[in-house]
Structure formats: C-alpha cells, structure tokens
Protein backbone atom coordinates (compact mmCIF):
# COMPACT_ATOMS: atom_id res chain seq x y z
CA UNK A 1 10.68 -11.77 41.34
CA UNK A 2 10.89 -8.92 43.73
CA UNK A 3 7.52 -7.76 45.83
CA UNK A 4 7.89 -3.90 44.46
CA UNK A 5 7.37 -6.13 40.34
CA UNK A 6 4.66 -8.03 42.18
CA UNK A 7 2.47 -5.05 43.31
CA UNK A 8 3.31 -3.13 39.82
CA UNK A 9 1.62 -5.69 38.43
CA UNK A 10 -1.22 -5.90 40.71
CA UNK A 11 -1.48 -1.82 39.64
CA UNK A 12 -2.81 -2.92 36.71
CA UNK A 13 -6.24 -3.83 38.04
CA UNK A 14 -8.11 -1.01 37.09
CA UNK A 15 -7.17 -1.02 33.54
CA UNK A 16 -8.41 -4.86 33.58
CA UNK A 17 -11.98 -3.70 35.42
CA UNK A 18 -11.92 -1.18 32.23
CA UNK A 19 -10.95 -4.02 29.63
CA UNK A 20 -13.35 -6.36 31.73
CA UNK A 21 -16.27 -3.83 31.46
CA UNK A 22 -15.78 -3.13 27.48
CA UNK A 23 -15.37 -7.17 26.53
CA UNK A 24 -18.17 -8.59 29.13
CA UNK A 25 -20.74 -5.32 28.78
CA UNK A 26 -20.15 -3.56 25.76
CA UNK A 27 -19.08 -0.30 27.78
CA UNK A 28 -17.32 1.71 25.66
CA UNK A 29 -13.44 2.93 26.48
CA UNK A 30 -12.71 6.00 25.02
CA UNK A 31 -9.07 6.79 22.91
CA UNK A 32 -7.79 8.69 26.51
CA UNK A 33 -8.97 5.53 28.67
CA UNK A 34 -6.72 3.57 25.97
CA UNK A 35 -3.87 6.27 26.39
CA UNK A 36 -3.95 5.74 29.78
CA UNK A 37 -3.75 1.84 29.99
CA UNK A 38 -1.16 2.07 27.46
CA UNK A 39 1.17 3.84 29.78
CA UNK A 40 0.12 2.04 32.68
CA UNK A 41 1.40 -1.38 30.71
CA UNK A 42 4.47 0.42 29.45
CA UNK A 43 5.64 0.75 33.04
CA UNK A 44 4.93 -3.04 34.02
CA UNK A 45 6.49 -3.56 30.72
CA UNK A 46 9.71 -1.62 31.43
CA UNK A 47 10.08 -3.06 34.76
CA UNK A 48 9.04 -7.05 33.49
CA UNK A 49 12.08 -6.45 31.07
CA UNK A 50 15.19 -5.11 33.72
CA UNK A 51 13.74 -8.28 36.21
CA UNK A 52 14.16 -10.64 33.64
CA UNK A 53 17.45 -9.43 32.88
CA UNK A 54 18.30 -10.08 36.75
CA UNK A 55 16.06 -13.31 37.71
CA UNK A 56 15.91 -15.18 34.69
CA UNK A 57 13.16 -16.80 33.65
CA UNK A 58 11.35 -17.89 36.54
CA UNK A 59 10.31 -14.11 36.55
CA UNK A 60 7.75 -15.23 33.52
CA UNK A 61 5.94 -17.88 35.28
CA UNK A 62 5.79 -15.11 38.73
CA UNK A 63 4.74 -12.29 36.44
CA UNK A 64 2.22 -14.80 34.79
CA UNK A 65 0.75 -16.01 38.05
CA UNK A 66 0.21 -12.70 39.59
CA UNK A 67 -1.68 -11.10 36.74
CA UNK A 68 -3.73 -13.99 36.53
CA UNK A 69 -4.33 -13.11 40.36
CA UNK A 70 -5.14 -9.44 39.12
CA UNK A 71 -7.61 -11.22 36.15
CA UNK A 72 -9.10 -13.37 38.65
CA UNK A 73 -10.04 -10.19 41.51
CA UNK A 74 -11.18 -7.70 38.15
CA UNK A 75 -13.78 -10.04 37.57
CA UNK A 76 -14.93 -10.95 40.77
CA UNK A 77 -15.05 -6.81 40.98
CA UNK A 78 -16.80 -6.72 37.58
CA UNK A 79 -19.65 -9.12 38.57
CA UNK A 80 -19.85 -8.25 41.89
CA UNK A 81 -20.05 -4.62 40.54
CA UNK A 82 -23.46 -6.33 38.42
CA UNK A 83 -24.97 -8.16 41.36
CA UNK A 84 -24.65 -5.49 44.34
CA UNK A 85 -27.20 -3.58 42.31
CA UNK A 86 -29.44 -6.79 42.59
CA UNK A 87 -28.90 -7.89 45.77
CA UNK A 88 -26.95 -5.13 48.04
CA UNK A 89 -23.61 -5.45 49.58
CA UNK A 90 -24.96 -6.79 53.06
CA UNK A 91 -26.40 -9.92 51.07
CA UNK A 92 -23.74 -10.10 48.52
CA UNK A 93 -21.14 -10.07 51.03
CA UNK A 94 -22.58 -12.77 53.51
CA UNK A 95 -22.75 -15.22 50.27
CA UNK A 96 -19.51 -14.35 48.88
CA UNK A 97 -17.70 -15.01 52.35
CA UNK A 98 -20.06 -17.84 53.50
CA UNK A 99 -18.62 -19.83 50.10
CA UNK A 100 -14.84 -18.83 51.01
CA UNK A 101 -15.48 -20.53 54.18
CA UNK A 102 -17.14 -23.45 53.06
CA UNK A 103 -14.31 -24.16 50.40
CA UNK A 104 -11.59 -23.44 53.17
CA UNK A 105 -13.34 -26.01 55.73
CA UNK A 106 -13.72 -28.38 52.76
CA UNK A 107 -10.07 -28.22 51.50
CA UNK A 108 -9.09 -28.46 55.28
CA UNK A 109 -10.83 -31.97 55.64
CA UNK A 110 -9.51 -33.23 52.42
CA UNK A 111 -6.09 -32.41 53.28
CA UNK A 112 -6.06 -32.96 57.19
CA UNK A 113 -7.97 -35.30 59.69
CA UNK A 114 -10.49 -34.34 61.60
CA UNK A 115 -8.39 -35.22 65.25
CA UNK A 116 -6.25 -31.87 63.81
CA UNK A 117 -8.73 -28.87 64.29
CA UNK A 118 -9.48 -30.53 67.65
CA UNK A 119 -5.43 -29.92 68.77
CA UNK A 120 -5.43 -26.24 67.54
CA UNK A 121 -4.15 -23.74 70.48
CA UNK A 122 -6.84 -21.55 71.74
CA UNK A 123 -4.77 -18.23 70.69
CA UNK A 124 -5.12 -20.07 67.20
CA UNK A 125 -8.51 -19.69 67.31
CA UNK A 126 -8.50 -16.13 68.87
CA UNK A 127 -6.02 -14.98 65.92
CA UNK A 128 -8.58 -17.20 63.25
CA UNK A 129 -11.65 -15.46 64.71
CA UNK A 130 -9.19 -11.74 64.38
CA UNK A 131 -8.37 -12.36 60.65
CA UNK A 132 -11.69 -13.56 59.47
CA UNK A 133 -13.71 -10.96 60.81
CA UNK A 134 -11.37 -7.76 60.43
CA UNK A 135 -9.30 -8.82 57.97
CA UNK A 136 -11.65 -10.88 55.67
CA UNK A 137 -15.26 -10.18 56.17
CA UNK A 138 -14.93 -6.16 56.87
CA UNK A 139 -12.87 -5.56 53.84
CA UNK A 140 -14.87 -7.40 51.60
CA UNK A 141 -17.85 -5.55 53.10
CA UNK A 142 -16.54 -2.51 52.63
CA UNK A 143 -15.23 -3.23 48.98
CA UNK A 144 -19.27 -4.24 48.51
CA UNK A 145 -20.51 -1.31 50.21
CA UNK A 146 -17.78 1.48 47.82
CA UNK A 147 -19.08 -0.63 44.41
CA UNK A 148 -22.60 -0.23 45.19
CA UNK A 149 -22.13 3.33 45.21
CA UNK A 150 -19.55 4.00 43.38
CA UNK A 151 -18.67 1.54 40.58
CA UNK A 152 -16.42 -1.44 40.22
CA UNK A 153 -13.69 0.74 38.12
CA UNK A 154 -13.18 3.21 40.46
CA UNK A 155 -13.19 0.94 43.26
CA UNK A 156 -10.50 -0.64 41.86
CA UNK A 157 -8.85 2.88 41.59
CA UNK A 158 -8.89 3.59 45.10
CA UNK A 159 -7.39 0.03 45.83
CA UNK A 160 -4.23 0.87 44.08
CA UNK A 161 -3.36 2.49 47.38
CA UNK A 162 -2.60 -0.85 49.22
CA UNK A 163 -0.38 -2.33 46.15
CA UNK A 164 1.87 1.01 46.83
CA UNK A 165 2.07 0.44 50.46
CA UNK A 166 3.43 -2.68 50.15
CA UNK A 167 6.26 -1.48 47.49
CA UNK A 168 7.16 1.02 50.64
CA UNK A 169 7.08 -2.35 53.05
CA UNK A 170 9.21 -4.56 50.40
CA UNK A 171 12.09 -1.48 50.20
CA UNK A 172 11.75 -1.28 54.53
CA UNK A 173 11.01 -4.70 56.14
CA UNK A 174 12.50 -6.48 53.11
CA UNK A 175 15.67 -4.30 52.32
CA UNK A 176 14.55 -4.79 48.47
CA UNK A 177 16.62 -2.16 46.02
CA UNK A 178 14.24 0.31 45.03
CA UNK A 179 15.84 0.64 41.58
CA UNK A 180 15.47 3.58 39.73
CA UNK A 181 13.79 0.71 36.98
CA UNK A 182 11.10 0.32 39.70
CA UNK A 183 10.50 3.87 40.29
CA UNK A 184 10.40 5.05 36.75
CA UNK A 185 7.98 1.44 36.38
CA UNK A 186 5.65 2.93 39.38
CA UNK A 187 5.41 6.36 37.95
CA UNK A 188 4.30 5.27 34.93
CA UNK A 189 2.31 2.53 36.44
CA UNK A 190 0.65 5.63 38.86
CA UNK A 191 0.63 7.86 35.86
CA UNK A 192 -1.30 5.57 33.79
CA UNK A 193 -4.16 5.00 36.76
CA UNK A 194 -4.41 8.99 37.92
CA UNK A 195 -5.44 9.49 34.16
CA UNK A 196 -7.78 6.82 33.80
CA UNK A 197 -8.95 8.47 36.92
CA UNK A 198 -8.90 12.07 35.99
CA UNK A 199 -10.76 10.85 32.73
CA UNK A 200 -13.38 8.57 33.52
C-alpha cells in the first residue's frame, strides 16, 4: 500500500466529521453534502481498486487500518468539537494531552524497565522535549483553538492540506509513481471536499 493511497484515504475525514455529526447529533446532511461525499468515496474507491490489482490483498487489511485511523481522529474531532464549547480549548487541550502522556509513560513501564529511561542520551531528551511541545501539544492546541471557533467539520476541511503534502513527499523523498490512477483518485478525492466546502 503506497503513502499517496494512504493519505487519499485519510482525505476522507471530513466526510466522516459530516457522517459523524448526522448519526451522533441528528445534524442534518443535505442531498449536495451527499453528492459531495459520494465523489469523494468514488475517488478512494477508484484508487482502492488499481492498488489491489498491484499489491494484492494485503492492500485490504492497510486500507482497513487507516480508515479506522480516519474513524478514530473524526470522532475525537466530533466530541472535542462538543466539549470545547464546555470547557475551552486551553482546558480541553491540557486534559486531552495530559492522558496521551500518562498512557505513553504507562505503556513505557509495562514494556521496558525502569533502569531504561535512566540510560536515554541527553539529545534524546532534548529531541522528546522538541516533539512533545511543537509537534504534539501546539498542534493539538491549535486544532482546539480553530474548532472552538469554527466547527469540527470545517476543521477537518482545512486539515486536508497536510494529507496532500505528504502525497507530494511520498512522489519526492519516496520516488513513489504518481500514477495517473492516483491523480485522477486525488482530484476526485479534492473535488469531493472543495464541494462539501463550497456547500456547507
């Protein structure tokens, strides 16, 4: 399963918020909302087929275990989208990251001994201290701060734009084919999200 599949799939996050929102709330998605999803799966669809063609089947177990990555950040978007209006992103951020860390210390101890963290290289702990801060706690802060004022589906919109970055990175860094399956797969992936957009 190729990275470029991977992040088409990830794509389909807003529809999911939108899905999420009309199964858990009762918000209503109207027949253009539906038009748009459709095409957005259709791409996915189109590019799930031509990858299983190539890979086999493993590419069913990959494409299963991403979207349920996708399912698993729409509804922490969809409930967090409920609770920053009750407790504001400062608060709802320190909680959400203080339990990430507690589960990653706890899964540490279970797994290592104790005598380990005490051998860790001091630019370990620099580059630890780095990721946590700028690349965990500010970005989740920031994803709290765009919900509170501007919804959990159109947060999710405006995400999209790291999931096509890293198609770009997979066709550079990676020297993966950029097919013209994947590209007619992104546009209608893209398509499908810039009219969900345009008709919210």
């Amino acid at each position: 399963m190729t990275a470029s599949f991977e992040r088409l799939v990830l794509y389909l996050n807003p529809t999911i918020v939108l899905l999420l929102g009309w199964l858990l709330f009762g918000r209503r998605a109207t027949a253009k909302q539906w038009i748009a999803m459709a095409v957005s799966y259709s791409g996915v669809l189109l590019v799930f087929g031509h990858e299983l063609q190539i890979a086999g089947p493993d590419v069913v177990l990959g494409a299963a275990l991403v979207f349920g990555s996708a399912l698993s950040y729409a509804v922490y978007l969809v409930y967090s989208g409920e609770e920053v209006k009750r407790l504001g992103s400062m608060r709802l951020t320190g909680l959400a990251t203080s339990v990430a860390c507690g589960l990653c210390i706890a899964q540490f101890l279970v797994l290592r001994p104790v005598s380990v963290a005490l051998t860790v290289a001091p630019e370990v702990i620099w580059l630890s201290l780095l990721n946590a801060t700028l690349c965990t706690f500010a970005p989740v802060l920031m994803i709290m701060m765009a919900i509170e004022r501007v919804g959990s589906t159109l947060t999710a919109q405006t995400g999209m734009l790291g999931p096509m970055s890293t198609i770009l990175m997979g066709v550079w860094l990676l020297g993966e084919p950029f097919t013209v399956w994947v590209a007619a797969g992104t546009v209608l992936v893209l398509t499908g999200v810039w009219l969900l957009a345009r008709w919210r």
